[in-house]
Protein backbone atom coordinates (compact mmCIF):
# COMPACT_ATOMS: atom_id res chain seq x y z
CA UNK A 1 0.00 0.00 0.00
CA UNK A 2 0.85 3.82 -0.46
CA UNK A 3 0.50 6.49 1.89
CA UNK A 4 1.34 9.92 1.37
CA UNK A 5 2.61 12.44 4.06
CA UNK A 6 1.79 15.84 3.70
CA UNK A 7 4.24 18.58 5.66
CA UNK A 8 6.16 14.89 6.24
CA UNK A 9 9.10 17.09 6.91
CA UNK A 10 7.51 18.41 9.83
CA UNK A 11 8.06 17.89 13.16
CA UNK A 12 4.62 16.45 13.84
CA UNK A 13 4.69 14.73 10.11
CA UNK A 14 7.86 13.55 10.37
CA UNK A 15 7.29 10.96 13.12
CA UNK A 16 3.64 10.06 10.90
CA UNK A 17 6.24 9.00 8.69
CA UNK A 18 8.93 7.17 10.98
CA UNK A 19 5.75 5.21 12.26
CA UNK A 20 4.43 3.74 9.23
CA UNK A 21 8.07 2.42 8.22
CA UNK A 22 7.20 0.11 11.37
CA UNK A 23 4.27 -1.43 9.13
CA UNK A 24 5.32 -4.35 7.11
CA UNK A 25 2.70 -4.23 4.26
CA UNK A 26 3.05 -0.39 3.90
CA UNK A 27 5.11 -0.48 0.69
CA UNK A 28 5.40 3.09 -0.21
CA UNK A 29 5.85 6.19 2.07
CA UNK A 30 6.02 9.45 0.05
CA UNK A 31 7.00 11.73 2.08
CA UNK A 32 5.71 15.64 0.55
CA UNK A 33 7.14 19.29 1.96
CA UNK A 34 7.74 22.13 1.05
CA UNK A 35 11.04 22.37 1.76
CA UNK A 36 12.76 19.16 -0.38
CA UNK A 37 15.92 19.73 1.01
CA UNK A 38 14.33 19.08 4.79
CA UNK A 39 12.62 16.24 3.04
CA UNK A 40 15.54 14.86 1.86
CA UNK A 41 17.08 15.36 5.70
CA UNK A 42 14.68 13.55 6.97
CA UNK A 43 14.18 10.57 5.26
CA UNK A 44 17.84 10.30 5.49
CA UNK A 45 17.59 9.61 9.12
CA UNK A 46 15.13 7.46 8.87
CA UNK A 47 17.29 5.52 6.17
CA UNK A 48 14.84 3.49 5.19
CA UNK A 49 13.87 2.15 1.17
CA UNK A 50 10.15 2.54 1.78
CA UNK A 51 10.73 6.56 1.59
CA UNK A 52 10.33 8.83 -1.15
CA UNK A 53 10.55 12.17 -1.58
CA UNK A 54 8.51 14.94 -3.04
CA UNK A 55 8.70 18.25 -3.01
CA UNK A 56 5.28 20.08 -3.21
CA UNK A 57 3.05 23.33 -2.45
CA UNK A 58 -0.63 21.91 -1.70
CA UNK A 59 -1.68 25.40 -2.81
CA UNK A 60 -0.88 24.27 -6.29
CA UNK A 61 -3.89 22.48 -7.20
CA UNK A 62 -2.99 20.44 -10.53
CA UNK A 63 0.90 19.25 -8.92
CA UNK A 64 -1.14 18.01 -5.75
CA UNK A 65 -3.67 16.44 -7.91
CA UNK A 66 -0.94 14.42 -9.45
CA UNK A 67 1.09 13.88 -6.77
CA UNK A 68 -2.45 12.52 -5.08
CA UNK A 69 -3.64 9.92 -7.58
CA UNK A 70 -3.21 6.50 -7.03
CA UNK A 71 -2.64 6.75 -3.66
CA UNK A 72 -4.62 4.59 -0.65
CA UNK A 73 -4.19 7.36 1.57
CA UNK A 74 -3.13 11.27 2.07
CA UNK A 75 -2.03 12.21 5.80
CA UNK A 76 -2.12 15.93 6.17
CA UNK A 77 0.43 17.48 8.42
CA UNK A 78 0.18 20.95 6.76
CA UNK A 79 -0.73 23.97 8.82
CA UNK A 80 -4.84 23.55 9.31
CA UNK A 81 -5.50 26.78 6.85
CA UNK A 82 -4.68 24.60 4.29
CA UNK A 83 -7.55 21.73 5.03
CA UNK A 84 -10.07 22.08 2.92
CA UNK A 85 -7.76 22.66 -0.45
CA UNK A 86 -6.60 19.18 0.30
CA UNK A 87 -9.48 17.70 1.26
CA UNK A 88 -11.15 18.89 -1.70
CA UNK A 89 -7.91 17.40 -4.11
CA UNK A 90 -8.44 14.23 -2.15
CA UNK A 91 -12.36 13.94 -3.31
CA UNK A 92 -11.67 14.20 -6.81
CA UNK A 93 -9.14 11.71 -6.76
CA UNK A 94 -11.15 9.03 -4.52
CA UNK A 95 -8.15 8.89 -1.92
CA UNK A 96 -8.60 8.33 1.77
CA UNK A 97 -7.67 11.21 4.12
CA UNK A 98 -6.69 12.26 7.77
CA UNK A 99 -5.29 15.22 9.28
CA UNK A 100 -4.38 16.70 12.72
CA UNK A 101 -7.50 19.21 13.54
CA UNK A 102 -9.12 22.06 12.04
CA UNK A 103 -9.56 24.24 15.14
CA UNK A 104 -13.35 24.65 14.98
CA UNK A 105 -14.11 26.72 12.39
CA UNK A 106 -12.52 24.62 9.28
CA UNK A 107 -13.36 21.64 10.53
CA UNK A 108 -16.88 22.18 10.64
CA UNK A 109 -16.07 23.90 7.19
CA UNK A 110 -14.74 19.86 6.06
CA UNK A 111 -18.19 18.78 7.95
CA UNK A 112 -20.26 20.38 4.58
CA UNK A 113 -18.46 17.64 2.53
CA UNK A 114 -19.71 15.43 4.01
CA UNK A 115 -21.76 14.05 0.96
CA UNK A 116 -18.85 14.75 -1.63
CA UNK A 117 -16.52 12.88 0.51
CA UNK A 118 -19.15 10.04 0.59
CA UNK A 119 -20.11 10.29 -2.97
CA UNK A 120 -16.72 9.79 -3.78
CA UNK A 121 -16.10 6.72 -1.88
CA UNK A 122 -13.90 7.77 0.43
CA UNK A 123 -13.09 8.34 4.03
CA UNK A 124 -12.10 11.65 5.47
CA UNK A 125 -11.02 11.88 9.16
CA UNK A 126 -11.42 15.59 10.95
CA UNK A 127 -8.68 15.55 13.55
CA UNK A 128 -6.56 12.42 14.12
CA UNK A 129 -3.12 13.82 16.32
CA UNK A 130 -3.04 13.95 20.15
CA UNK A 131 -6.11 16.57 20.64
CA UNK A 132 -8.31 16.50 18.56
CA UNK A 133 -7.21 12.37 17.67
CA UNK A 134 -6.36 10.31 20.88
CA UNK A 135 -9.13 13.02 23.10
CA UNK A 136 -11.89 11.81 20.26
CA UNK A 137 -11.40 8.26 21.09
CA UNK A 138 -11.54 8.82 24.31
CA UNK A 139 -14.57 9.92 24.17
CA UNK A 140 -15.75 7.09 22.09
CA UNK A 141 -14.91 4.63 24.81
CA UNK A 142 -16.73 6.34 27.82
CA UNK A 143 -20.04 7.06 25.49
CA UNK A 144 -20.31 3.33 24.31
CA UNK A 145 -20.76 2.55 28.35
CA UNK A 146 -23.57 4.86 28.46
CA UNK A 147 -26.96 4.72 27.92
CA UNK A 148 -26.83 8.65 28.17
CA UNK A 149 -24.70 11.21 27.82
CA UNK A 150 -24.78 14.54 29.39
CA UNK A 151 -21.44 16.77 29.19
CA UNK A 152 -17.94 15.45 27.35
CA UNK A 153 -15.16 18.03 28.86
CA UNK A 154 -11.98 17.57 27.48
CA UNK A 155 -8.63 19.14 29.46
CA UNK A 156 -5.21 18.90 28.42
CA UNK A 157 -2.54 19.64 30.44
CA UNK A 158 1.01 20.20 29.72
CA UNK A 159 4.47 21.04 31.40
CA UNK A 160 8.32 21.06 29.66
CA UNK A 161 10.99 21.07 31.67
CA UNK A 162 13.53 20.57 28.74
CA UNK A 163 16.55 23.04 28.61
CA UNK A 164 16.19 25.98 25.86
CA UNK A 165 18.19 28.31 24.91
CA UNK A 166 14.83 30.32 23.40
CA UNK A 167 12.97 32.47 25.44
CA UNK A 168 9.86 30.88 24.23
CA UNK A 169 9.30 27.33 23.24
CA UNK A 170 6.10 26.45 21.60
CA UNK A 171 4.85 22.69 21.96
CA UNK A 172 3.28 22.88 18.65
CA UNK A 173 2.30 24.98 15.74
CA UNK A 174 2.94 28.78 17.10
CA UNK A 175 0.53 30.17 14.55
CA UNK A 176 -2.56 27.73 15.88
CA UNK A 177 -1.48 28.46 19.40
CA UNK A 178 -1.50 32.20 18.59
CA UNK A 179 -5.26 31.17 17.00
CA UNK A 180 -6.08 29.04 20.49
CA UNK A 181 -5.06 32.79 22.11
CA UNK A 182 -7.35 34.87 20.04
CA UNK A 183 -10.36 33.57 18.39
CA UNK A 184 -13.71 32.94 20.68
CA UNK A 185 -13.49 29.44 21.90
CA UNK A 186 -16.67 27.67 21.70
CA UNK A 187 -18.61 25.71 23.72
CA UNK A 188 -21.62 23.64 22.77
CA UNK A 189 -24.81 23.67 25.49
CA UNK A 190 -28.15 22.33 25.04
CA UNK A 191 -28.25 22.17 21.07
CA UNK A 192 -26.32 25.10 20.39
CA UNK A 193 -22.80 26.67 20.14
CA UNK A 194 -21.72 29.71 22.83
CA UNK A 195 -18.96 31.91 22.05
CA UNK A 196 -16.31 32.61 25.22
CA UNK A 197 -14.23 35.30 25.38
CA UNK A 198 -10.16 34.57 24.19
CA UNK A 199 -8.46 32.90 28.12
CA UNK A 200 -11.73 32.67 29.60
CA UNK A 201 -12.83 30.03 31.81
CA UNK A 202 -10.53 29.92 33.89
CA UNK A 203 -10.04 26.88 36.55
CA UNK A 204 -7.37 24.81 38.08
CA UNK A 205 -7.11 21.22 37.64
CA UNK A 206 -5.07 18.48 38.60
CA UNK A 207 -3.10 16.22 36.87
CA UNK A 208 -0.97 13.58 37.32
CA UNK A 209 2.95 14.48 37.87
CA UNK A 210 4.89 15.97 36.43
CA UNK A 211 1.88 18.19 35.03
CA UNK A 212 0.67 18.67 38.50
CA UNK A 213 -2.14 21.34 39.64
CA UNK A 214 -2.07 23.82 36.35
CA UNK A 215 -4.63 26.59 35.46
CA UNK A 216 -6.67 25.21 32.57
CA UNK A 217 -8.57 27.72 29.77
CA UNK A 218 -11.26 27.47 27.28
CA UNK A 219 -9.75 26.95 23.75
CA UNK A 220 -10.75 26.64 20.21
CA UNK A 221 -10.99 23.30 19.69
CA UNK A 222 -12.39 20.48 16.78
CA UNK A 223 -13.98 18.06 19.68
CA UNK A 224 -16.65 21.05 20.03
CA UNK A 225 -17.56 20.79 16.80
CA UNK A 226 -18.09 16.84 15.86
CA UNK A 227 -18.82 15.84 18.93
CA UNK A 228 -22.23 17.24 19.35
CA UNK A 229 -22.89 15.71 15.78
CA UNK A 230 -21.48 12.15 16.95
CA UNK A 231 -22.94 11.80 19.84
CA UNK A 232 -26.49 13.39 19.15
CA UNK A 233 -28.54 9.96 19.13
CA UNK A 234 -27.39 9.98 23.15
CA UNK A 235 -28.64 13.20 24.09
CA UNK A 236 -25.14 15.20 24.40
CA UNK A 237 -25.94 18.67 26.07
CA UNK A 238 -22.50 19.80 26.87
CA UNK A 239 -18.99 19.77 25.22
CA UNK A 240 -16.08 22.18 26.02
CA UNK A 241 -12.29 21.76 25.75
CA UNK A 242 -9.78 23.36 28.35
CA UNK A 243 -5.71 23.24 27.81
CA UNK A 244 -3.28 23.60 30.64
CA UNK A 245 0.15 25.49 29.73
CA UNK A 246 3.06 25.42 31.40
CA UNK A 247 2.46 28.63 33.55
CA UNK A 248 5.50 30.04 32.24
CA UNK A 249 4.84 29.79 28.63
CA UNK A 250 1.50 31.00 29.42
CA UNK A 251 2.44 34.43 31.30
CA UNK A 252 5.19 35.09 28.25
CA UNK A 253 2.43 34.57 25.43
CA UNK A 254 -0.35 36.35 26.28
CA UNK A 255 2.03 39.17 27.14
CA UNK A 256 3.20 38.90 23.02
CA UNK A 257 -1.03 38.74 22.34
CA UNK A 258 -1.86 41.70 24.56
CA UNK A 259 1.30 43.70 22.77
CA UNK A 260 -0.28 42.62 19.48
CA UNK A 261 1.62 39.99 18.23
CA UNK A 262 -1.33 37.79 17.87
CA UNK A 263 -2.29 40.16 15.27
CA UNK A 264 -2.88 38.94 11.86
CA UNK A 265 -3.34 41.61 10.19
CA UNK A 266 -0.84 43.67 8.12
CA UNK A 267 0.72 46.24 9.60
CA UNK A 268 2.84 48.95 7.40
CA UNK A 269 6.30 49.23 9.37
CA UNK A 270 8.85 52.06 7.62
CA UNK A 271 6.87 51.20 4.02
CA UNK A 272 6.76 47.46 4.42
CA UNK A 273 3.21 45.53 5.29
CA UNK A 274 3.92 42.43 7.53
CA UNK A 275 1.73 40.38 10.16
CA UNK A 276 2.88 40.83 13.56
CA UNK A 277 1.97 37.35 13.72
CA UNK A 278 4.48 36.40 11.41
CA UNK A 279 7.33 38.15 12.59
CA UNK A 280 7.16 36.38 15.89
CA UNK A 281 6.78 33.17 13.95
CA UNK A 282 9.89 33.95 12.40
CA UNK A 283 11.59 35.14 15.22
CA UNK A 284 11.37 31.70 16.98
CA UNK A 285 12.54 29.69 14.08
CA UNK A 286 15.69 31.85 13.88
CA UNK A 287 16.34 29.74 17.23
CA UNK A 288 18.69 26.50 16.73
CA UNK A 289 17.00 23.18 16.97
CA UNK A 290 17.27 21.74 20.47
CA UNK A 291 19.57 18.83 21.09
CA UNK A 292 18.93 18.63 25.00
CA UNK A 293 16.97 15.22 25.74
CA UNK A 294 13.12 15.94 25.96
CA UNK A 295 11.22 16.47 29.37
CA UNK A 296 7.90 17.17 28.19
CA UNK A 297 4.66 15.70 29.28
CA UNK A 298 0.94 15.73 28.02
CA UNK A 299 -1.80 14.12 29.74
CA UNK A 300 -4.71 13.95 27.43
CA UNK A 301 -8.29 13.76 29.85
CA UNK A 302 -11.57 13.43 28.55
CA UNK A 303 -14.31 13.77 31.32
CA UNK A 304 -17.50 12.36 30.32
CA UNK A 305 -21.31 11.91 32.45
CA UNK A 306 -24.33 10.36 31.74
CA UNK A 307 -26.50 7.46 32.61
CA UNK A 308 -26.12 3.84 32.49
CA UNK A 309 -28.85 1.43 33.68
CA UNK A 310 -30.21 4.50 35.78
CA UNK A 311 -27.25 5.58 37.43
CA UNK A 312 -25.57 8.37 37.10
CA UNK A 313 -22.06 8.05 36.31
CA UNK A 314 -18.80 10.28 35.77
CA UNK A 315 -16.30 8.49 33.47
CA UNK A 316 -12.30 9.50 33.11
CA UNK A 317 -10.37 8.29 30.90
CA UNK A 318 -7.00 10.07 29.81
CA UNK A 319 -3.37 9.37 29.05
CA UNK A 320 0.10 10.19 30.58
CA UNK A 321 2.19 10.54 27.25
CA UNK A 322 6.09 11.03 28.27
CA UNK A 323 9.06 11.35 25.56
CA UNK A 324 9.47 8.31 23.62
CA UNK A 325 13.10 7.21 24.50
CA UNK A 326 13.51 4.78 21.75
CA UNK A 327 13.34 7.81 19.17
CA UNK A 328 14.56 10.72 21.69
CA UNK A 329 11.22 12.75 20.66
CA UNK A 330 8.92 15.04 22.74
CA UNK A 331 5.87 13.39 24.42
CA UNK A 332 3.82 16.53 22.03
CA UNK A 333 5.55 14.93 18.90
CA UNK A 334 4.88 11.05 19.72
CA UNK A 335 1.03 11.79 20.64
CA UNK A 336 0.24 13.92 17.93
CA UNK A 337 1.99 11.79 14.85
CA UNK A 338 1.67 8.47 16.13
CA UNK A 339 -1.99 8.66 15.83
CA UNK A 340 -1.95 10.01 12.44
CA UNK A 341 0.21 7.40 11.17
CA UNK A 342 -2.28 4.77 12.76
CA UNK A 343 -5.39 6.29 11.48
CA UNK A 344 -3.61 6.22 8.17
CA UNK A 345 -2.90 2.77 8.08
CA UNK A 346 -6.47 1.88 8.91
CA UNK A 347 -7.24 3.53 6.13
CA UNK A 348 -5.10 2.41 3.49
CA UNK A 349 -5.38 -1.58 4.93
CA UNK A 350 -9.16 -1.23 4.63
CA UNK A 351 -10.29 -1.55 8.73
CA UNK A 352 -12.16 1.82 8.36
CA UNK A 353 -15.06 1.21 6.40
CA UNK A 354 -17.52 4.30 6.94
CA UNK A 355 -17.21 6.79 4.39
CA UNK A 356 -17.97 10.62 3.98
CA UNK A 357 -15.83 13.31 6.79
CA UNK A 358 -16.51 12.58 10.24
CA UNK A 359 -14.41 13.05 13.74
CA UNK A 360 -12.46 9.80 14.77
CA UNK A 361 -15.21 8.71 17.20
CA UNK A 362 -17.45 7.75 14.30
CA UNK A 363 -14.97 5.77 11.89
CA UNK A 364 -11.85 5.04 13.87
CA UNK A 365 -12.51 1.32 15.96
CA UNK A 366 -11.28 2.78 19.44
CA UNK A 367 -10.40 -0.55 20.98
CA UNK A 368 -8.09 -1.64 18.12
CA UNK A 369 -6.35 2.01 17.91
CA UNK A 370 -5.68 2.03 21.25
CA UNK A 371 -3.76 -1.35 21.27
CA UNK A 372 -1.97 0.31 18.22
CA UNK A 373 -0.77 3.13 20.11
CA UNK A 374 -0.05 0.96 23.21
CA UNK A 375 2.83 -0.38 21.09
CA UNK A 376 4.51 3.51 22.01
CA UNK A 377 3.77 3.46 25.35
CA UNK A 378 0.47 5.59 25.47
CA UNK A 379 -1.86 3.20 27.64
CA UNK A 380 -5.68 4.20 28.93
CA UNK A 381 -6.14 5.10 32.19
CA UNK A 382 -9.85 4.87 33.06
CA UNK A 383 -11.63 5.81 36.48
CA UNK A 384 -15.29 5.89 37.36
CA UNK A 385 -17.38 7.09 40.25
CA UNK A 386 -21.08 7.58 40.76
CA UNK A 387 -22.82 10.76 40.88
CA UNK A 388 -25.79 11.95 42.96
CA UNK A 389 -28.68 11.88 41.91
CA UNK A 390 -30.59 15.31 40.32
């Protein structure tokens, strides 16, 4: 079979792509960017014959077209703005695809596809990486023990004690986290989505060392959007999503937002228009690549109530992802493209047979993905307790 990795350069795509070397009857990896000359990096390290290179722009429609066809399935490990032009190439050439989350707004965007997508005969996954991805699932498990479901709340929490030598170290895309910072989160309550104001919501949580107690936010977030869709035959009434930032990274961050640098609009500077957004973006990859060991952790928690046989019932599941030693990568790169990779094997082997665009909860078998991502030392941790009755 032959997958293709888009932004396989990446550091999130990259490991999509060290991942499904590990598959036997995966045949052919091509691995797209950008940048051919980080391709070409990368699949040197990973030294493997599987691995081909391509160099591509997704924004060019006919080269991606090509570069598409014949394929059994796309991964897409571009920046989210860039979603729906794929999704769209992947339609008209009947190929299978996944990505890593569409933050909301284009994901519900991919949602309207829904009968293109299925008219094709193909399978399109909204949100397969740590959160959305691995949170989805999550969900999936705690709603198939209920009869009824009243809120899903899903919290992430993070904390990275790794040595830097940049004053600010993003765990994943800086321009999405910039997004998470500045657009209305949303929250879903009793059939309808509520705007929150940007840091809102404010509560602490606790999580498991070395995460600990951490002040958790609202955020923009895909769950919101597919899972009151997924879960509507079980009476869903509630869904909101909460992350957890080191409080350090936090502090520094929304001091660059409130100074404007969340900004994306142009500003003119001495004649020249550029988004403040961008010029921190490019500010931080100026910084060297770290070499230091990671020390990063991400617990990914979905909270989920409802009803079973009458009683009322909270259910927890999460998991305590830590940096995979065997690879020296960051517990934020092993959760995030290890799914990806396993969603797109699904895919391309057959397993996931329901077709059209959908979150993971509705086309991803959650019991057979989890033992797949057991193999990298992400295991379930699942706790329940009764609740009162109302």
């Amino acid at each position: 079979m032959h997958i293709i990795v888009l932004g396989g350069a990446g550091a999130m795509g990259r490991i999509a792509v060290r991942v499904l070397t590990e598959y036997d009857d995966v045949d052919q990896i091509t691995l797209a960017d950008y940048s051919e000359e980080r391709a070409h990096e990368v699949a040197s390290s990973l030294a493997s014959s599987k691995v081909q290179v391509q160099q591509i722009d997704v924004t060019d429609e006919e080269r991606l077209r090509r570069l598409l066809h014949g394929a059994d399935a796309v991964l897409n490990a571009v920046d989210y703005a860039f979603n729906l032009h794929v999704l769209r190439a992947c339609i008209q050439e009947k190929v299978h695809y996944a990505d890593l989350g569409g933050l909301f707004h284009m994901t519900r965007k991919m949602l309207a596809l829904n009968a293109e997508a299925e008219a094709a005969g193909i399978t399109a996954i909204a949100g397969i990486g740590g959160t959305p991805g691995i949170t989805n699932l999550l969900a999936r498990l705690a709603v198939d023990r209920l009869d009824r479901v009243e809120s899903i709340s899903v919290q992430l929490g993070c904390s990275d004690a790794t040595p830097s030598q940049a004053p600010l170290v993003a765990p994943y895309s800086i321009r999405t986290i910039l997004d998470e910072f500045t657009q209305p989160p949303q929250v879903f309550q009793d059939g309808a989505w509520y705007p929150q104001p940007p840091l809102s919501g404010q509560e602490e949580l606790l999580f498991p060392e070395p995460v600990g107690r951490a002040s958790a936010i609202y955020s923009l977030h895909s769950e919101c959007a597919t899972f009151p869709l997924s879960f509507a035959e079980k009476g869903i009434r509630h869904a909101s999503f909460k992350i957890a930032f080191p409080g350090d990274f936090m502090a520094k961050l929304k001091f660059l937002v409130d100074l404007g640098f969340g900004r994306s609009e142009p500003l003119i500077v001495r004649g020249v228009s550029i988004a403040p957004r961008e010029v921190l973006a490019s500010l931080l990859e100026t910084f060297p690549a770290e070499q230091a060991e990671p020390q990063d952790c991400d617990v990914l928690r979905v909270v989920t109530t409802g009803t079973a046989d009458g009683q009322a019932l909270e259910i927890t599941n999460q998991v305590v992802v830590l940096p995979y030693q065997r690879w020296h990568i960051s517990a934020g790169a092993l959760d995030t493209g290890t799914p990806l990779a396993i969603a797109g094997y699904m895919l391309a082997s057959g397993v996931i047979t329901r077709r059209g665009v959908c979150g993971p909860e509705l086309c991803v078998p959650a019991e057979l993905f989890f033992r797949e991502l057991a193999r990298y030392t992400m295991q379930v941790e699942t706790a329940t307790r009764p609740l009162p009755e109302t």
